[in-house]
C-alpha atoms as a PDB file:
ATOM      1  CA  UNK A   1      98.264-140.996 -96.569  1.00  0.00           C
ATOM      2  CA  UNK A   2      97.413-142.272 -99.852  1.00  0.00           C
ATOM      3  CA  UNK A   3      98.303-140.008-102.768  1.00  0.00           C
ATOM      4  CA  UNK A   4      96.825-139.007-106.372  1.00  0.00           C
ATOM      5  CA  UNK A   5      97.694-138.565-109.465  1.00  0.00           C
ATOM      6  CA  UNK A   6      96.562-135.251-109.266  1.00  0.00           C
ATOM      7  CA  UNK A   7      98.308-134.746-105.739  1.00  0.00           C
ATOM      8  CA  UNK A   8     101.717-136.287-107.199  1.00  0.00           C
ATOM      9  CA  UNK A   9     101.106-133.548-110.534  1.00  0.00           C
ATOM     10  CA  UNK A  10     100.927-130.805-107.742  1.00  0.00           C
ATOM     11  CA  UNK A  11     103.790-131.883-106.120  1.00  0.00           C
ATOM     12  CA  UNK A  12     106.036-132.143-109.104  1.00  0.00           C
ATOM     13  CA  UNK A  13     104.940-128.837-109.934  1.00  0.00           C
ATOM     14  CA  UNK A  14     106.218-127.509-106.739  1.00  0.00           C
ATOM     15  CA  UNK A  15     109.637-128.688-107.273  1.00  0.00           C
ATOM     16  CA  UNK A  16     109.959-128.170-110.799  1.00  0.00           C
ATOM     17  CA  UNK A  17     111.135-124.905-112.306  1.00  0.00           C
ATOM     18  CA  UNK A  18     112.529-122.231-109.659  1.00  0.00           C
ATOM     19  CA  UNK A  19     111.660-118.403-110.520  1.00  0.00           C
ATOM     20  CA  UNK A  20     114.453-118.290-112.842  1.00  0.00           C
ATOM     21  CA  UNK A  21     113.254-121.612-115.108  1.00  0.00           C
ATOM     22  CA  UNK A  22     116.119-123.588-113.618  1.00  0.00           C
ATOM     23  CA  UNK A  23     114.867-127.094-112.644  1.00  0.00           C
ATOM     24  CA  UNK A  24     116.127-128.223-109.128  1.00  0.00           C
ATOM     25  CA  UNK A  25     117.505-131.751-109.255  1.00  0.00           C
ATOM     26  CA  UNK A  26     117.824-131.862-105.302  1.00  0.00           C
ATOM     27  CA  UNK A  27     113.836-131.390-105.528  1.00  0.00           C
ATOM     28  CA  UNK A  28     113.619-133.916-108.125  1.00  0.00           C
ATOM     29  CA  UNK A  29     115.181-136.354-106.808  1.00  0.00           C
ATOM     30  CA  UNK A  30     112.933-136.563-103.682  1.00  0.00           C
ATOM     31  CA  UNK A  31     110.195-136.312-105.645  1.00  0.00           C
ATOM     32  CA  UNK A  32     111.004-139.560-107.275  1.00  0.00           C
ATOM     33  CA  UNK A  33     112.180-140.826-103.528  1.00  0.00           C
ATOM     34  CA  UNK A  34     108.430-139.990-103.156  1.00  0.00           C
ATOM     35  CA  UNK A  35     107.549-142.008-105.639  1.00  0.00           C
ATOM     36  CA  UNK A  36     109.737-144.740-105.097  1.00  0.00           C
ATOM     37  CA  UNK A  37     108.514-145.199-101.256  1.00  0.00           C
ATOM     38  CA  UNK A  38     104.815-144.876-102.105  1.00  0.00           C
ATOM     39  CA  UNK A  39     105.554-147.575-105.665  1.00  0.00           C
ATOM     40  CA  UNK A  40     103.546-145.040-107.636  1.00  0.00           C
ATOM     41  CA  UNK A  41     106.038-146.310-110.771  1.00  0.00           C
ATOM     42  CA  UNK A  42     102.915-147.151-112.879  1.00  0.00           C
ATOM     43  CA  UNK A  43     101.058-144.097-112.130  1.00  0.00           C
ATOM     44  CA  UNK A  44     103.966-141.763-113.735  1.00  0.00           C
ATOM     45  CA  UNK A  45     102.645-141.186-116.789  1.00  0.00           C
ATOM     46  CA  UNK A  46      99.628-140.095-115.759  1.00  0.00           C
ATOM     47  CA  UNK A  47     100.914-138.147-112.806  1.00  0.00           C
ATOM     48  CA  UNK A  48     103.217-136.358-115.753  1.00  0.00           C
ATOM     49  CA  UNK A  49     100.084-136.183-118.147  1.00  0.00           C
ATOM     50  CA  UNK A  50      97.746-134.123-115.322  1.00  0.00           C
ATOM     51  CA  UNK A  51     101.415-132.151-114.414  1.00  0.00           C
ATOM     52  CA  UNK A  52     101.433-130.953-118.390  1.00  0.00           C
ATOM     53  CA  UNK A  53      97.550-130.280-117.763  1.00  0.00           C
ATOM     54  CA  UNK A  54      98.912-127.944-114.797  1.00  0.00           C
ATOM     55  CA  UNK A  55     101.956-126.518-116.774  1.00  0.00           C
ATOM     56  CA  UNK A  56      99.500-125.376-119.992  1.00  0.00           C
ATOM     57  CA  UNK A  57      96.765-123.941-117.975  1.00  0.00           C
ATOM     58  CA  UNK A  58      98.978-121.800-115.831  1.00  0.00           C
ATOM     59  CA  UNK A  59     100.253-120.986-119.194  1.00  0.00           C
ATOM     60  CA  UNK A  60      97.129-120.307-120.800  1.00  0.00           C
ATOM     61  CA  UNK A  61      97.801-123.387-123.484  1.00  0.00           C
ATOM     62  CA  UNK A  62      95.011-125.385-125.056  1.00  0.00           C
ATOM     63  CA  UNK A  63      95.479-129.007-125.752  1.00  0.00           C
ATOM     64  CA  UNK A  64      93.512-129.825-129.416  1.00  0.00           C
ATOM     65  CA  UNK A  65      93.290-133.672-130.193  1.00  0.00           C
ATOM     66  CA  UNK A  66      91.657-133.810-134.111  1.00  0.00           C
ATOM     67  CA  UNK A  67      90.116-136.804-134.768  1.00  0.00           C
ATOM     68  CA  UNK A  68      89.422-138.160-138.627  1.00  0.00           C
ATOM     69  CA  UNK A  69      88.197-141.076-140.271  1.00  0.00           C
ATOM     70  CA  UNK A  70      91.524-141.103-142.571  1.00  0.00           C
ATOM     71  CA  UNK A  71      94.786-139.422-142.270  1.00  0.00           C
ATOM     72  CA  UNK A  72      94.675-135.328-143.093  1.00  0.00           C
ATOM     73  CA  UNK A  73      96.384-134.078-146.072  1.00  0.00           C
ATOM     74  CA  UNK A  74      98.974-131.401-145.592  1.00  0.00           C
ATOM     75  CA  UNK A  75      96.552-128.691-147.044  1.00  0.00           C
ATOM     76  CA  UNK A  76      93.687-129.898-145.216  1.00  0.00           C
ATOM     77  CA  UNK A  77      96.094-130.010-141.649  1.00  0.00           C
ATOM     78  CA  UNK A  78      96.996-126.216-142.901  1.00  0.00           C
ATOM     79  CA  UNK A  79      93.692-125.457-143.061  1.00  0.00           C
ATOM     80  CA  UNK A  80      92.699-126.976-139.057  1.00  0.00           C
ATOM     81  CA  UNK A  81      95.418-125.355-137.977  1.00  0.00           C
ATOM     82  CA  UNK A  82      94.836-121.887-139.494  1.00  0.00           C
ATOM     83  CA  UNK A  83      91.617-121.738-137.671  1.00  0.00           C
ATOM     84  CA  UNK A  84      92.294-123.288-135.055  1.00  0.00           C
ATOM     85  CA  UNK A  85      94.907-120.632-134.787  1.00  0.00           C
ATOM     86  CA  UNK A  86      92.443-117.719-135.336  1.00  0.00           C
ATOM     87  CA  UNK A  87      89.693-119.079-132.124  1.00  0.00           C
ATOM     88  CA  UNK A  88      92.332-120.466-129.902  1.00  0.00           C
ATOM     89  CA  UNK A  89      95.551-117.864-128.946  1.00  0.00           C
ATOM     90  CA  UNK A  90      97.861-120.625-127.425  1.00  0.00           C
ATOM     91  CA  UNK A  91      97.384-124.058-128.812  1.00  0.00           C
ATOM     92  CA  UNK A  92      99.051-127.430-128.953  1.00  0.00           C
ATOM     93  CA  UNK A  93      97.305-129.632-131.178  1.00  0.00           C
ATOM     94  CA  UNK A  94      97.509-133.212-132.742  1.00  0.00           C
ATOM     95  CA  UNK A  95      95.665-135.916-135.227  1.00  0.00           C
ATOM     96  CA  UNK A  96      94.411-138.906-134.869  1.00  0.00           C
ATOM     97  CA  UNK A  97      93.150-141.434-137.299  1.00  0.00           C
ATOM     98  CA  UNK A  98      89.772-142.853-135.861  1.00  0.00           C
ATOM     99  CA  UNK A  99      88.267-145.047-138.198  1.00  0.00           C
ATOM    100  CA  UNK A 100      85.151-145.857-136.560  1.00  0.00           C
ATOM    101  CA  UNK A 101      84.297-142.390-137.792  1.00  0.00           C
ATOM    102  CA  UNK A 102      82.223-142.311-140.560  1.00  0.00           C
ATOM    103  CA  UNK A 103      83.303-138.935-141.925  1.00  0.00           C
ATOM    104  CA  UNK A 104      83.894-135.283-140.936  1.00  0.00           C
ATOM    105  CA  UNK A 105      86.109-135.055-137.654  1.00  0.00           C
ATOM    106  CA  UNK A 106      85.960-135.070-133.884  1.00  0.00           C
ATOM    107  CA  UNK A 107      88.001-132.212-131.921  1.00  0.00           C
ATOM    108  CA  UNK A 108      88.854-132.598-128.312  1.00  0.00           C
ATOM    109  CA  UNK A 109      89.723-129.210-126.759  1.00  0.00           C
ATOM    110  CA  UNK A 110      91.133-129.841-123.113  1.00  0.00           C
ATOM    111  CA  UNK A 111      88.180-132.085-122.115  1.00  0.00           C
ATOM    112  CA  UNK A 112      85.579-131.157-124.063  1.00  0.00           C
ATOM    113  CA  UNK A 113      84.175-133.244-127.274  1.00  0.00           C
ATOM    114  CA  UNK A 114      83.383-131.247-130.451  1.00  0.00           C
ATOM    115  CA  UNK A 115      81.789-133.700-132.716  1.00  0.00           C
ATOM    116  CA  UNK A 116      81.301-133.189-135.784  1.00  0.00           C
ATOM    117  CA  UNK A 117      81.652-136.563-137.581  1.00  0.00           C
ATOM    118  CA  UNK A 118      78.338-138.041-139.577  1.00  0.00           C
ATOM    119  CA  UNK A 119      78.742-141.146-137.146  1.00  0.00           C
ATOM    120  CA  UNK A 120      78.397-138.970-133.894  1.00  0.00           C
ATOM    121  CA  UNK A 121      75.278-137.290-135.923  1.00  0.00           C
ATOM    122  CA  UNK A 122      73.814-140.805-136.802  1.00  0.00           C
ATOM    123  CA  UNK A 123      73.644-142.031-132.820  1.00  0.00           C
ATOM    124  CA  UNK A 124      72.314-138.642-131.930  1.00  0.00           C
ATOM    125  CA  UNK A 125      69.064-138.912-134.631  1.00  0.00           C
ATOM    126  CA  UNK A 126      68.431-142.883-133.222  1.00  0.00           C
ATOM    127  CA  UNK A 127      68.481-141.618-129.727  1.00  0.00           C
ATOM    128  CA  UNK A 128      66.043-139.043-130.511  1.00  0.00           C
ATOM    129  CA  UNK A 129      63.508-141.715-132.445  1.00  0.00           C
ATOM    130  CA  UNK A 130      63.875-144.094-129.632  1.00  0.00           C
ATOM    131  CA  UNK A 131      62.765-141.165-127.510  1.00  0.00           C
END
C-alpha cells in the first residue's frame, strides 16, 4: 500500500506525544523505519509540514503568512500583529517580501488568500472588462 503525505502526518501524529507530552522514541524510531522501507526521505518535509497543519488545528492555532511588496517596518509589523491579534485568538504568523506586488499586502490564513494588494485589484478589474 502506497502511502501519503497526509497518511505519513497521521501516523506521526499517532506516535508523537503520549498523554503526558512525553515523545516516545521507540514510536519514533519505527516511524522513520516506516519511512526508510517505503524511501519517503524526500517527502519529509511535507509529511512534517501537513503534521504541524494537524498539531495547530487540534490546537485551535492559525497559521498567518503576510505578504508585502517591501519589507514591514517594526511599527507597521506592530500594527498587523495587534489586529491580527484582536480577530484571530491563537495565531502564528510570518512576512514575506513579494515584490511582484504592487502595493498593499496579501494575507494567507491557513489556506485561504486575503488579497488586498493594488496588483491582485488590477487583474480582478481586466477580468471583469474582458467579460
Amino acid at each position: 500500500m502506497k502511502l501519503t503525505v497526509s497518511n505519513y502526518a497521521e501516523l506521526l501524529d499517532e506516535v508523537t506525544p503520549d498523554a503526558k507530552g512525553k515523545v516516545i522514541p521507540e514510536r519514533i524510531a519505527k516511524f522513520l523505519a516506516l519511512v526508510r522501507k517505503n524511501r519517503a526521505w524526500s517527502q519529509l518535509p511535507r509529511i512534517i509540514s501537513a503534521y504541524e497543519t494537524r498539531v495547530f488545528k487540534r490546537q485551535g492555532i492559525v497559521r498567518v503568512t503576510v505578504r508585502t511588496p517591501k519589507p514591514l517596518t517594526v511599527s507597521e509589523e506592530k500594527k498587523i500583529a495587534e489586529q491580527l491579534g484582536r480577530d484571530l485568538k491563537s495565531i502564528i504568523w510570518n512576512t514575506e517580501v513579494d515584490p511582484t506586488l504592487v502595493g498593499g499586502l496579501q494575507l494567507q490564513i491557513d489556506d485561504r488568500v486575503v488579497r488586498g494588494s493594488i496588483r491582485d485589484h488590477l487583474q480582478s478589474l481586466s477580468k471583469q472588462l474582458s467579460s
